[in-house]
PDB file of N, CA and C in Angstrom:
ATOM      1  N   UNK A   1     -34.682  63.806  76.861  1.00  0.00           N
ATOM      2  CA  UNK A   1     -33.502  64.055  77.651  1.00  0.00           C
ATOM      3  C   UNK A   1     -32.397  64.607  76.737  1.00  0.00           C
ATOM      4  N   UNK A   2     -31.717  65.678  77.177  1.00  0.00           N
ATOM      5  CA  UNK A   2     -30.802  66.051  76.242  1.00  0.00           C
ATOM      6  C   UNK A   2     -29.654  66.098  77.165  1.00  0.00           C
ATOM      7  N   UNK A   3     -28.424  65.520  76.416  1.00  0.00           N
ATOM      8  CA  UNK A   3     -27.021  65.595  76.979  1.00  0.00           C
ATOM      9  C   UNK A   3     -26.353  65.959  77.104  1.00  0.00           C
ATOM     10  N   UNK A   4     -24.888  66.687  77.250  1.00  0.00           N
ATOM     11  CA  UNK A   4     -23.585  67.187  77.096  1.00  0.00           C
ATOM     12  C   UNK A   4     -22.692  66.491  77.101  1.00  0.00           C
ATOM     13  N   UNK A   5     -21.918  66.705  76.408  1.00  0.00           N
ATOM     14  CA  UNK A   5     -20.556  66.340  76.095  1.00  0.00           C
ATOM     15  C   UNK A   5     -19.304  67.705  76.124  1.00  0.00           C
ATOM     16  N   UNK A   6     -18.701  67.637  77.075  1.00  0.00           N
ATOM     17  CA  UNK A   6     -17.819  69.085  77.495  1.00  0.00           C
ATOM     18  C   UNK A   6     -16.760  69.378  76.958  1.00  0.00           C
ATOM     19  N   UNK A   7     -16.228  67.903  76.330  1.00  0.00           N
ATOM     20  CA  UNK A   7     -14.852  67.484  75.365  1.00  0.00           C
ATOM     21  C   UNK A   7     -14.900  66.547  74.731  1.00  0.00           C
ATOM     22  N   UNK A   8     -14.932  67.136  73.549  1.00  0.00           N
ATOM     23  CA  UNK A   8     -15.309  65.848  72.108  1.00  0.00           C
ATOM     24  C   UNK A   8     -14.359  65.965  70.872  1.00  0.00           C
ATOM     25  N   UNK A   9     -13.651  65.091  70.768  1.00  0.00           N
ATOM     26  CA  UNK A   9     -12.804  65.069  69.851  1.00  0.00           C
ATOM     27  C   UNK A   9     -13.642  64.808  68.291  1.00  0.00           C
ATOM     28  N   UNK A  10     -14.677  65.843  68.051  1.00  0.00           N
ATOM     29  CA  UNK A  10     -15.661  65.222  67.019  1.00  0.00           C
ATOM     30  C   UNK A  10     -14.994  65.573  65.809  1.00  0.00           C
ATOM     31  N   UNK A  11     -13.666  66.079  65.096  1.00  0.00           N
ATOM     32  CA  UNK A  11     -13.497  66.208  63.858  1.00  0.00           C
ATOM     33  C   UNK A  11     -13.289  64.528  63.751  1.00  0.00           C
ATOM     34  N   UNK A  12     -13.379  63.773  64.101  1.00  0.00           N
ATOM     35  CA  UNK A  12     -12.771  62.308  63.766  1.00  0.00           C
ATOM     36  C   UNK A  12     -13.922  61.416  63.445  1.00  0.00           C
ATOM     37  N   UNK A  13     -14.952  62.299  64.333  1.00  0.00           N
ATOM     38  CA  UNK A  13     -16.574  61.643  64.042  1.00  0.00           C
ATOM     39  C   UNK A  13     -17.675  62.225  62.328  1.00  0.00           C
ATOM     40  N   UNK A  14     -18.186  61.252  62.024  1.00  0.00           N
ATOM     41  CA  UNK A  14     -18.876  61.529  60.503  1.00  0.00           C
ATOM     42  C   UNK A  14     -20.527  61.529  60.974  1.00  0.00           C
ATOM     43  N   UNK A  15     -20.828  61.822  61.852  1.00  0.00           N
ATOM     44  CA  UNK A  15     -22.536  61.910  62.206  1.00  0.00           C
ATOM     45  C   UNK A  15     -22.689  62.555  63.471  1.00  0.00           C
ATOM     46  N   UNK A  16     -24.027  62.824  63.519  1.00  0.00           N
ATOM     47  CA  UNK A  16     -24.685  63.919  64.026  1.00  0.00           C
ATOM     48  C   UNK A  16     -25.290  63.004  65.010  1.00  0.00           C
ATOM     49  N   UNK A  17     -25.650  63.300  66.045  1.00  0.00           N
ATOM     50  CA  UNK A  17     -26.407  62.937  67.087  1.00  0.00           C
ATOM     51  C   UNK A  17     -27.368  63.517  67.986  1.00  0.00           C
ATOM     52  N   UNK A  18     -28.202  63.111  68.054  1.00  0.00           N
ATOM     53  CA  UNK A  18     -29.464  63.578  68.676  1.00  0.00           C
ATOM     54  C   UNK A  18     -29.514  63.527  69.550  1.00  0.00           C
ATOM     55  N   UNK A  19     -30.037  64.572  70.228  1.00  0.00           N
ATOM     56  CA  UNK A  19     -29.965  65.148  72.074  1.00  0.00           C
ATOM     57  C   UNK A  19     -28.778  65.058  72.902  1.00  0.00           C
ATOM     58  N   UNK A  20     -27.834  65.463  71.981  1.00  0.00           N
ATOM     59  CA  UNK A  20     -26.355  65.793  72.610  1.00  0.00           C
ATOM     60  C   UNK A  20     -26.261  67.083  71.929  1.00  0.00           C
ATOM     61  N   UNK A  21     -25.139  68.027  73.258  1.00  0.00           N
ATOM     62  CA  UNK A  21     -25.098  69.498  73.167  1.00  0.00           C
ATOM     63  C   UNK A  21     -23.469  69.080  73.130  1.00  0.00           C
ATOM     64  N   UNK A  22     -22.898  69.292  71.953  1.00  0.00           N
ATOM     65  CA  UNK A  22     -21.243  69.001  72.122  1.00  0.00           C
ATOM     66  C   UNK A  22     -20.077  70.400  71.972  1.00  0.00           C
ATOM     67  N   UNK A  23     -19.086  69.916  72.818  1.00  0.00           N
ATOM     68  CA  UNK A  23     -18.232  70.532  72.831  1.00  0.00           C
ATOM     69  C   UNK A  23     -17.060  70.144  72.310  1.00  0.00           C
ATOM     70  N   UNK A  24     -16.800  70.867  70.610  1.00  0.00           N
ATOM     71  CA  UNK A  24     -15.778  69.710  70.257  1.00  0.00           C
ATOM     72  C   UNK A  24     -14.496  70.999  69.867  1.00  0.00           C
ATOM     73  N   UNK A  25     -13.480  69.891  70.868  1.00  0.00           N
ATOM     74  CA  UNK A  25     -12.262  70.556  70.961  1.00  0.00           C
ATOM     75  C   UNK A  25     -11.481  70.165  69.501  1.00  0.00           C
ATOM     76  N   UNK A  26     -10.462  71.249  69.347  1.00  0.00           N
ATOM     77  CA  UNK A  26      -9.773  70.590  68.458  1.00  0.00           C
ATOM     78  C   UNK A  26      -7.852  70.190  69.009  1.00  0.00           C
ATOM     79  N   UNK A  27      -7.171  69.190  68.173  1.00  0.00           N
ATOM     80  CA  UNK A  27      -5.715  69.243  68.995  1.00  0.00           C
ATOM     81  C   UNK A  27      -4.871  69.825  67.691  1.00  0.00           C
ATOM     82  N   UNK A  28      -4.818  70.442  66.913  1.00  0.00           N
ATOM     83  CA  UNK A  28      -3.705  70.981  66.267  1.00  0.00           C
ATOM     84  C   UNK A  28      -4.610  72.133  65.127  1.00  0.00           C
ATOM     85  N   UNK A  29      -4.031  72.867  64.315  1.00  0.00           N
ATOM     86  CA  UNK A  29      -4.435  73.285  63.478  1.00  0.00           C
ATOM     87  C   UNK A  29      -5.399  72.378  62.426  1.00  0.00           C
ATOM     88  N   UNK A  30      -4.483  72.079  61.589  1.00  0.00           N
ATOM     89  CA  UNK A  30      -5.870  71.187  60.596  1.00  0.00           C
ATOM     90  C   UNK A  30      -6.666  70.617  61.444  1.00  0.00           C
ATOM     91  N   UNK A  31      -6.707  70.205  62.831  1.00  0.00           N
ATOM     92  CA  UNK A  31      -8.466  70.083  63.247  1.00  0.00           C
ATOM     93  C   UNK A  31      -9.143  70.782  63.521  1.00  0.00           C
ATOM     94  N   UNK A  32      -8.543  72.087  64.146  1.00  0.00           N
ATOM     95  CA  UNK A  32      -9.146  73.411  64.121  1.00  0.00           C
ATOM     96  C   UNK A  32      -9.879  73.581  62.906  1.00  0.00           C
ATOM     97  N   UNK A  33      -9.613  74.097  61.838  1.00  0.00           N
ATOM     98  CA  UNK A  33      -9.802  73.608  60.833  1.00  0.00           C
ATOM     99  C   UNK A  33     -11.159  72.740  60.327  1.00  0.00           C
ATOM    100  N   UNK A  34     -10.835  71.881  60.606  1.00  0.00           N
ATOM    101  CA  UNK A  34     -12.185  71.033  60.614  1.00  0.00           C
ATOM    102  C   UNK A  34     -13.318  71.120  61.586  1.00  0.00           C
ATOM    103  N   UNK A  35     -12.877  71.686  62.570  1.00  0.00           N
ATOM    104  CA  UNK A  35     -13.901  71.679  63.502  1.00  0.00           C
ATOM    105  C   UNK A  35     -14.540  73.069  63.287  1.00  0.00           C
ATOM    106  N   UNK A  36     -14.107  73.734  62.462  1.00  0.00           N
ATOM    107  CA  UNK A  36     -14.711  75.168  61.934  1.00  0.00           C
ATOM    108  C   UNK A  36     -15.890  74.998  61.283  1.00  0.00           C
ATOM    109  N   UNK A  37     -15.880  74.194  60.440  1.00  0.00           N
ATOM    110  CA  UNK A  37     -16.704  73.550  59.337  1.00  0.00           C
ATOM    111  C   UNK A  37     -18.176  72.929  59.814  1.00  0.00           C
ATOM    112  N   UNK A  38     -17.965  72.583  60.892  1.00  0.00           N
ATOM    113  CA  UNK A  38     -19.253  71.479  61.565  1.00  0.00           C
ATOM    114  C   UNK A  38     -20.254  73.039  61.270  1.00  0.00           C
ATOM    115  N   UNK A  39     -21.747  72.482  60.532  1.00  0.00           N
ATOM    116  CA  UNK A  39     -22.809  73.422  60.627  1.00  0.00           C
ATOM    117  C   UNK A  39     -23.848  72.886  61.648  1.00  0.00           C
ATOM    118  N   UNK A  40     -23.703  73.084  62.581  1.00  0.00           N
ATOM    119  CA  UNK A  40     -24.935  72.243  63.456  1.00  0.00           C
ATOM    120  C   UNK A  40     -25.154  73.382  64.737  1.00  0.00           C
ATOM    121  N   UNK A  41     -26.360  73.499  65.025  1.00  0.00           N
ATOM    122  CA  UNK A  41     -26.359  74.408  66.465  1.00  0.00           C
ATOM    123  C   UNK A  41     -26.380  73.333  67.785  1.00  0.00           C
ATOM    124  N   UNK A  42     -25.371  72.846  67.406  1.00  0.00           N
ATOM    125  CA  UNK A  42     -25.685  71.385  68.566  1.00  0.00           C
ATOM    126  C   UNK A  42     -23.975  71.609  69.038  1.00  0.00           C
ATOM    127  N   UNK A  43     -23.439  72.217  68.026  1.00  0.00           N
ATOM    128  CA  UNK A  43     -21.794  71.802  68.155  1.00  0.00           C
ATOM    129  C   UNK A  43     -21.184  73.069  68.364  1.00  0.00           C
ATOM    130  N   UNK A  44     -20.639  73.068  69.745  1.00  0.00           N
ATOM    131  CA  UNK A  44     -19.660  74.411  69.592  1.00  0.00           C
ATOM    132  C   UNK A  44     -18.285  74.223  69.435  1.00  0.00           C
ATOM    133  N   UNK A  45     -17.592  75.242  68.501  1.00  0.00           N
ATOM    134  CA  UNK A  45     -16.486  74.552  67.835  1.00  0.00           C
ATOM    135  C   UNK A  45     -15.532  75.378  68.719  1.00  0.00           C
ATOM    136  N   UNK A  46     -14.166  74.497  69.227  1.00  0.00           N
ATOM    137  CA  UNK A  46     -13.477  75.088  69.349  1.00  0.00           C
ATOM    138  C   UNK A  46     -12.087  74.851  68.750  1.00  0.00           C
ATOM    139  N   UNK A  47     -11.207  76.034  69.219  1.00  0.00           N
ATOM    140  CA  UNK A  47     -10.070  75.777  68.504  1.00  0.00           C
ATOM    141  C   UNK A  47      -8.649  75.894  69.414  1.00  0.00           C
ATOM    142  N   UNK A  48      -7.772  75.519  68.954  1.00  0.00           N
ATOM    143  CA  UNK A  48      -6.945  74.920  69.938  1.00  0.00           C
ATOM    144  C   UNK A  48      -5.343  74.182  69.323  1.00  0.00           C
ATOM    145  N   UNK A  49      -4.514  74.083  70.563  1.00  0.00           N
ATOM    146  CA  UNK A  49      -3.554  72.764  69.770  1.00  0.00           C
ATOM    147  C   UNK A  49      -3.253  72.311  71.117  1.00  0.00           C
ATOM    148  N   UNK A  50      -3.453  71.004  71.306  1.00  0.00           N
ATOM    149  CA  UNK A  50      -3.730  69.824  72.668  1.00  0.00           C
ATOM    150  C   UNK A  50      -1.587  70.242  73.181  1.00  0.00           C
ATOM    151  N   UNK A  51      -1.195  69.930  74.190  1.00  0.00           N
ATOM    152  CA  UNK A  51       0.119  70.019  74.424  1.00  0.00           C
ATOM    153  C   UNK A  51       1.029  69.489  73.817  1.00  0.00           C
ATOM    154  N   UNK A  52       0.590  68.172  73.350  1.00  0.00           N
ATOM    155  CA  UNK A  52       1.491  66.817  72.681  1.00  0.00           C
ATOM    156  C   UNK A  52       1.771  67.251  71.509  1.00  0.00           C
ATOM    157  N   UNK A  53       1.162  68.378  70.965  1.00  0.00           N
ATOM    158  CA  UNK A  53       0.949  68.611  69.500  1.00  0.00           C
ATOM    159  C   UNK A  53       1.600  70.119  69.698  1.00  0.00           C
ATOM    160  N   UNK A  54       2.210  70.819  69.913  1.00  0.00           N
ATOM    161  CA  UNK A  54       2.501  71.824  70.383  1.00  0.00           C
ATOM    162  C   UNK A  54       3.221  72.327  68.662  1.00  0.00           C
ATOM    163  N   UNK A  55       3.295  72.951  68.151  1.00  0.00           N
ATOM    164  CA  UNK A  55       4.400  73.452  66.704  1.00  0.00           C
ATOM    165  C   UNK A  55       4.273  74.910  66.834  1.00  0.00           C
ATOM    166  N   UNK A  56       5.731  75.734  67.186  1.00  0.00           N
ATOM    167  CA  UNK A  56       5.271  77.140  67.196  1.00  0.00           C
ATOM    168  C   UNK A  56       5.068  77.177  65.967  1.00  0.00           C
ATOM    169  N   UNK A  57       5.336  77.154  64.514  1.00  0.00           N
ATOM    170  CA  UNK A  57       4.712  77.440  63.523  1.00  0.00           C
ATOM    171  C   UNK A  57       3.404  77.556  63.260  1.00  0.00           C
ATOM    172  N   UNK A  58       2.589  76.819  63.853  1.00  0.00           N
ATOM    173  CA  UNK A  58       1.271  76.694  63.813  1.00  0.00           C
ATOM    174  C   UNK A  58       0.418  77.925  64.677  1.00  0.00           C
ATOM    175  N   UNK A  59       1.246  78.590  65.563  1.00  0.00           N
ATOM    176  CA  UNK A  59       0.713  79.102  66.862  1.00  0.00           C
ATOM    177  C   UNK A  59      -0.189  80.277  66.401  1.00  0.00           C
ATOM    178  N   UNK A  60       0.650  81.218  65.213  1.00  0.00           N
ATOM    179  CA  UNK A  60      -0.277  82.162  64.528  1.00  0.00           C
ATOM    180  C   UNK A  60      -1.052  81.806  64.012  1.00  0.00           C
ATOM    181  N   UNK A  61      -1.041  80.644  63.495  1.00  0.00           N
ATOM    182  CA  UNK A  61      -2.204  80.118  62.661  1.00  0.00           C
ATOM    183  C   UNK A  61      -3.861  80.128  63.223  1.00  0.00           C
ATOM    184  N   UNK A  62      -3.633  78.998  64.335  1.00  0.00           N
ATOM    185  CA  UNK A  62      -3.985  78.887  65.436  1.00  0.00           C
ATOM    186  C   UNK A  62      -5.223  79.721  65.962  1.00  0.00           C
ATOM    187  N   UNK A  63      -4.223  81.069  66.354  1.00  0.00           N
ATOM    188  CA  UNK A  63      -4.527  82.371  67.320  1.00  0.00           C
ATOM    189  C   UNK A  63      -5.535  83.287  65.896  1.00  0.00           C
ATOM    190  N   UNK A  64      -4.914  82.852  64.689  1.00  0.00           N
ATOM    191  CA  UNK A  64      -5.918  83.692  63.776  1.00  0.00           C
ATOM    192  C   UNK A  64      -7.318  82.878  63.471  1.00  0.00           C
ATOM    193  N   UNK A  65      -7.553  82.114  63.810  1.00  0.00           N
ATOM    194  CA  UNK A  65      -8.725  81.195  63.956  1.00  0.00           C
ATOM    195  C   UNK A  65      -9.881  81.291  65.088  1.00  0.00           C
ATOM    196  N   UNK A  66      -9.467  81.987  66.281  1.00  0.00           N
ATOM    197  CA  UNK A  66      -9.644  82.382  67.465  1.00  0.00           C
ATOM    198  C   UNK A  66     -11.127  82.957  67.409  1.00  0.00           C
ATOM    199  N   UNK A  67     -11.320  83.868  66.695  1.00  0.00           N
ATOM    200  CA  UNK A  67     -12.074  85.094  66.053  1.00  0.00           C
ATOM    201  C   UNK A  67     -13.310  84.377  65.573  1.00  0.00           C
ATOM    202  N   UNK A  68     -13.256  82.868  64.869  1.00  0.00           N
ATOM    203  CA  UNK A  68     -14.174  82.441  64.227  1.00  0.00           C
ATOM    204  C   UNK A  68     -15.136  81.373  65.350  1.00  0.00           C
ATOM    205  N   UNK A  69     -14.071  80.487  66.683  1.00  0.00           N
ATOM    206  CA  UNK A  69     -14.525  80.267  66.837  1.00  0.00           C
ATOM    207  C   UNK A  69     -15.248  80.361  68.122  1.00  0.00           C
ATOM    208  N   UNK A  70     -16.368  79.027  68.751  1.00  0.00           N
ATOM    209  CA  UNK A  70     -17.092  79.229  70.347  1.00  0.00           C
ATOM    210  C   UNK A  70     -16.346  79.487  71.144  1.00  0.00           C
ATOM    211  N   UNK A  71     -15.386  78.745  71.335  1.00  0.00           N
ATOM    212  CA  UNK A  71     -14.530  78.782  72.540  1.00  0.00           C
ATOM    213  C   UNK A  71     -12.895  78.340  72.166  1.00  0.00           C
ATOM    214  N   UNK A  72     -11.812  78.348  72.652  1.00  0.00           N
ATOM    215  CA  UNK A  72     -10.654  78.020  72.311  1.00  0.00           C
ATOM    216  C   UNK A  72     -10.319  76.436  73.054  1.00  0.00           C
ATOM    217  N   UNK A  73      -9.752  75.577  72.466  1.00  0.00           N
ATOM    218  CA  UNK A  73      -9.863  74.156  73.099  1.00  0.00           C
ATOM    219  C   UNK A  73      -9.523  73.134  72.275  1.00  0.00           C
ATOM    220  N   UNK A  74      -8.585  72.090  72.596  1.00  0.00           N
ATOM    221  CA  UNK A  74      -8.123  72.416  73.705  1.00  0.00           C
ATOM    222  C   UNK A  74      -6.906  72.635  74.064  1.00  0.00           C
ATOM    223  N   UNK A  75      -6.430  73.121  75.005  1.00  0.00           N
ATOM    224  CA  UNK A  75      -5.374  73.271  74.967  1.00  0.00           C
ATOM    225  C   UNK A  75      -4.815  73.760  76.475  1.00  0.00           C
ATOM    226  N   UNK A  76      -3.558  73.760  76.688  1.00  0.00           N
ATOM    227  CA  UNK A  76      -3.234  73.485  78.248  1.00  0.00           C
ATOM    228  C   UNK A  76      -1.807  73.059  78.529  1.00  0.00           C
ATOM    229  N   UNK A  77      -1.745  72.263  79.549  1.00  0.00           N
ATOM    230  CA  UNK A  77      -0.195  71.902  79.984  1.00  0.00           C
ATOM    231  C   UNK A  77      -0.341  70.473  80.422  1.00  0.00           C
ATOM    232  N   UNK A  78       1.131  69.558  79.817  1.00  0.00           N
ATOM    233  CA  UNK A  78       0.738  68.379  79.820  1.00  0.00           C
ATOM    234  C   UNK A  78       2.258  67.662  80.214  1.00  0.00           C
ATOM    235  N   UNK A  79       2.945  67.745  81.728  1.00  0.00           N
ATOM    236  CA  UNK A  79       3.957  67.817  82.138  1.00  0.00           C
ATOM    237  C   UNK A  79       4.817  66.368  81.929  1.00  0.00           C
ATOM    238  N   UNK A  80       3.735  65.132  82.387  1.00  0.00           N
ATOM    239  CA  UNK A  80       3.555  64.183  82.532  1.00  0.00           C
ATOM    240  C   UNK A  80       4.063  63.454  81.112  1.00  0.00           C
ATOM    241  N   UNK A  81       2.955  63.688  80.103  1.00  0.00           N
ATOM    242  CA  UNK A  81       3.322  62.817  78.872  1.00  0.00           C
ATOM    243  C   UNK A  81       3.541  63.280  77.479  1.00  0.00           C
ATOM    244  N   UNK A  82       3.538  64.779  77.515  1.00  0.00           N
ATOM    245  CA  UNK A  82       3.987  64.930  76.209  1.00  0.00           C
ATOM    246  C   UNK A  82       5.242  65.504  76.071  1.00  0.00           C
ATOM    247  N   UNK A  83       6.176  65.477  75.160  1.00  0.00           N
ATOM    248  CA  UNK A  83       7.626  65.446  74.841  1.00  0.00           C
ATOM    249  C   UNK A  83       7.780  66.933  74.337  1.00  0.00           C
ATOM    250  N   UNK A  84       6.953  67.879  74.556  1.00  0.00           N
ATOM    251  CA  UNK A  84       7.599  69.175  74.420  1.00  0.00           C
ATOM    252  C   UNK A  84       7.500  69.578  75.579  1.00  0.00           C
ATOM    253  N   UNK A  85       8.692  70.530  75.602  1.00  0.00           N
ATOM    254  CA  UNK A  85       9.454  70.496  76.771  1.00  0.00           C
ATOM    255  C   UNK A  85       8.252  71.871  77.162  1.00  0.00           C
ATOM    256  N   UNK A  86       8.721  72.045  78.859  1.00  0.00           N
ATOM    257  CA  UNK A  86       7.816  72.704  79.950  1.00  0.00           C
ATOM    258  C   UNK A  86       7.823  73.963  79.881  1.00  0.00           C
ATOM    259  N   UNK A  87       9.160  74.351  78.792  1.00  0.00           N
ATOM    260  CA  UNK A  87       9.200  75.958  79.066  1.00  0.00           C
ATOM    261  C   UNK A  87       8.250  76.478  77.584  1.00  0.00           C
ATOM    262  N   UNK A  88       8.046  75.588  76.308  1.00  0.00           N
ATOM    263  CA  UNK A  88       7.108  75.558  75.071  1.00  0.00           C
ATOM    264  C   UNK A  88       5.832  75.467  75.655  1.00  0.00           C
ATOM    265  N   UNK A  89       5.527  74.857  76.273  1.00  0.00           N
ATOM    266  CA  UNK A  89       4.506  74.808  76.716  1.00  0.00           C
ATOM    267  C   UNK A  89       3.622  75.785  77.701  1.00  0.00           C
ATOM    268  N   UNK A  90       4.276  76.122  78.351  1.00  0.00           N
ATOM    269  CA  UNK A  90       4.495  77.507  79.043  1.00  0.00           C
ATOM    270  C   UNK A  90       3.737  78.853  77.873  1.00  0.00           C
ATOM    271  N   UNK A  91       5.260  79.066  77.022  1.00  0.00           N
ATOM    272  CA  UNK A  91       4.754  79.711  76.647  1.00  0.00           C
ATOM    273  C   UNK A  91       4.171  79.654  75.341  1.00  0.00           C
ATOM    274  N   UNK A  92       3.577  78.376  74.709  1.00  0.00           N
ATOM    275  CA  UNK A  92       2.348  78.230  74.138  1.00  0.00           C
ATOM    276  C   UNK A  92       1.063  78.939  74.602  1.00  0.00           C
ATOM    277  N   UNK A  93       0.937  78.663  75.901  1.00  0.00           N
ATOM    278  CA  UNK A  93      -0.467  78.666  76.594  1.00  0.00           C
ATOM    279  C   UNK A  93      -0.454  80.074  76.825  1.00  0.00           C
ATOM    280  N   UNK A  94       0.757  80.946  77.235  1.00  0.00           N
ATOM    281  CA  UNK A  94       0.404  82.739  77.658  1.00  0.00           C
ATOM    282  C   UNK A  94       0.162  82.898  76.276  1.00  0.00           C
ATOM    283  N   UNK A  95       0.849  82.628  75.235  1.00  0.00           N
ATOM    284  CA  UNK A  95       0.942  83.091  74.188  1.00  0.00           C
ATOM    285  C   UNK A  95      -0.735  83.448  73.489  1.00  0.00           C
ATOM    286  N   UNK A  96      -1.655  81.949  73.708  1.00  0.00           N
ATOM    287  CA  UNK A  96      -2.735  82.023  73.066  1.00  0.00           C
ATOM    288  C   UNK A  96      -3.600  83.091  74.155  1.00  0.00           C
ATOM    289  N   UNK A  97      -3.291  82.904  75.454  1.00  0.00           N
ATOM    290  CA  UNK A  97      -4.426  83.726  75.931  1.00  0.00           C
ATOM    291  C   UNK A  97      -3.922  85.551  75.612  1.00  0.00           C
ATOM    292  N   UNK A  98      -2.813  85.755  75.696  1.00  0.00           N
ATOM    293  CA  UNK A  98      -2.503  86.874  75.857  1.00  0.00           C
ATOM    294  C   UNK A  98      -3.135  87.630  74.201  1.00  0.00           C
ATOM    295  N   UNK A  99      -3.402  86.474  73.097  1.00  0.00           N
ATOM    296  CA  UNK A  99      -3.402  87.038  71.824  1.00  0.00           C
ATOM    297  C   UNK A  99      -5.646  87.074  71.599  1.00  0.00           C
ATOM    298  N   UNK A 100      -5.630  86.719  72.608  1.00  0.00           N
ATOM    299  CA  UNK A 100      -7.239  86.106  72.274  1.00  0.00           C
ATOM    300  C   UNK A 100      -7.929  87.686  72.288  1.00  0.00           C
ATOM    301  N   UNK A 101      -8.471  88.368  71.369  1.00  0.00           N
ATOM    302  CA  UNK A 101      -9.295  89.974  71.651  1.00  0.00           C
ATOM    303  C   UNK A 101     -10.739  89.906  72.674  1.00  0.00           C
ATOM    304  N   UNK A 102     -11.547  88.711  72.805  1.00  0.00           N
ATOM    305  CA  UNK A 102     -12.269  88.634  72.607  1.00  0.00           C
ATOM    306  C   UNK A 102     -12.111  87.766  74.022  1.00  0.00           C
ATOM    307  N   UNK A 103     -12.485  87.437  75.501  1.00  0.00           N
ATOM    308  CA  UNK A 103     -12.538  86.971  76.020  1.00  0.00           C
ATOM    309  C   UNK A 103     -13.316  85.675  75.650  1.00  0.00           C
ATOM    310  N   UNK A 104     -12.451  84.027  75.605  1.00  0.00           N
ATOM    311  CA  UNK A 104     -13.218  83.218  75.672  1.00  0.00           C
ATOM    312  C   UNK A 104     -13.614  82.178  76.052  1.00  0.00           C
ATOM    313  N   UNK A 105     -14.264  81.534  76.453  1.00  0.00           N
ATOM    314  CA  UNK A 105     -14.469  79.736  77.197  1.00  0.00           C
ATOM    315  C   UNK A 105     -12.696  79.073  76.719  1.00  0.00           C
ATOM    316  N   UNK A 106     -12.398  78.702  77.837  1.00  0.00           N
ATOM    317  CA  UNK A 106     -11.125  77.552  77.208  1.00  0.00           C
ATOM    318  C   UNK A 106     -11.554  75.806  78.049  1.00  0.00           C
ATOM    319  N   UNK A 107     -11.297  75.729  77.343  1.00  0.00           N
ATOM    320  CA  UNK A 107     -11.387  73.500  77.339  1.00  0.00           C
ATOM    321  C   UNK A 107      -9.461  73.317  77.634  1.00  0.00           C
ATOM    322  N   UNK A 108      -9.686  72.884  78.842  1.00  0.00           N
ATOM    323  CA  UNK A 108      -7.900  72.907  79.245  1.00  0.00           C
ATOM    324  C   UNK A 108      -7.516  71.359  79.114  1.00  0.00           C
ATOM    325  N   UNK A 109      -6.894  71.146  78.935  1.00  0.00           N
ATOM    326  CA  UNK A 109      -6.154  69.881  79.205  1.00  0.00           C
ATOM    327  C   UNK A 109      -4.753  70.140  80.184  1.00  0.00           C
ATOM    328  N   UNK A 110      -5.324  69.620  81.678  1.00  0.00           N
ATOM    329  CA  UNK A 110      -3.943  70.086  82.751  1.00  0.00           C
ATOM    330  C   UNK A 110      -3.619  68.430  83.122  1.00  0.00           C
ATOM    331  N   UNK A 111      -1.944  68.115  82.889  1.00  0.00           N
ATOM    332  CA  UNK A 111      -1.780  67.246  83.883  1.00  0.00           C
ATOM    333  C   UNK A 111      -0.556  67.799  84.027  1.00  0.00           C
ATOM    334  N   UNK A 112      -0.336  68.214  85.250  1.00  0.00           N
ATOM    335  CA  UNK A 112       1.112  68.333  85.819  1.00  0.00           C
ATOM    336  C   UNK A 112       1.983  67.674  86.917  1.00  0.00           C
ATOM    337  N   UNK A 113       1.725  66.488  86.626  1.00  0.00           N
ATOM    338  CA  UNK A 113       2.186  65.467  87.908  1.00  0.00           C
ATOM    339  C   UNK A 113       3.861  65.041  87.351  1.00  0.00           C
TER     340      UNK A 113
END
């Protein structure tokens, strides 16, 4: 039996697992970063910065990472509980898609309640 996992915060994890197909998001740059690194055909890496974590400094960083990886993730709008404000967030999210060359899978994180 083989599994999925659609959102995996695996830079935090140190082992490999058997008959799981993972999808591991990352929430800021340096996990991007790390999640670049995973060599496994089990793991598709993506890259990303989660809402809570939002730093425009990071955003080029980020968007130049794009290129390397599976999919972009995660990343999204998070109205509810994270403390950067709605209009950063906003345009965090056009920002990364509008910069992406390469059409790709995104891993969203939406809460807008």
């Amino acid at each position: 039996m083989v599994y999925y996992d659609a959102h995996c915060h695996y830079y935090n994890l140190n082992k490999t697992y058997m008959n799981f197909f993972i999808a591991a998001v990352s929430i800021d740059y340096p996990t991007s970063l790390k999640t670049l690194k995973f060599k496994s055909k089990n793991v598709l890496k993506g890259v990303g910065m989660h809402p809570w974590y939002i730093d425009e400094k990071s955003l080029k960083k980020v968007i130049s990472l794009i290129e390397k990886a599976d999919f972009i993730g995660e990343v999204g709008i998070d109205f509810k509980y994270s403390n950067v404000s709605r209009v950063k967030q906003i345009k965090y999210f056009l920002n990364l898609l509008k910069n992406q060359r390469k059409r790709k899978t995104l891993n969203v994180h939406a809460y807008a309640a």
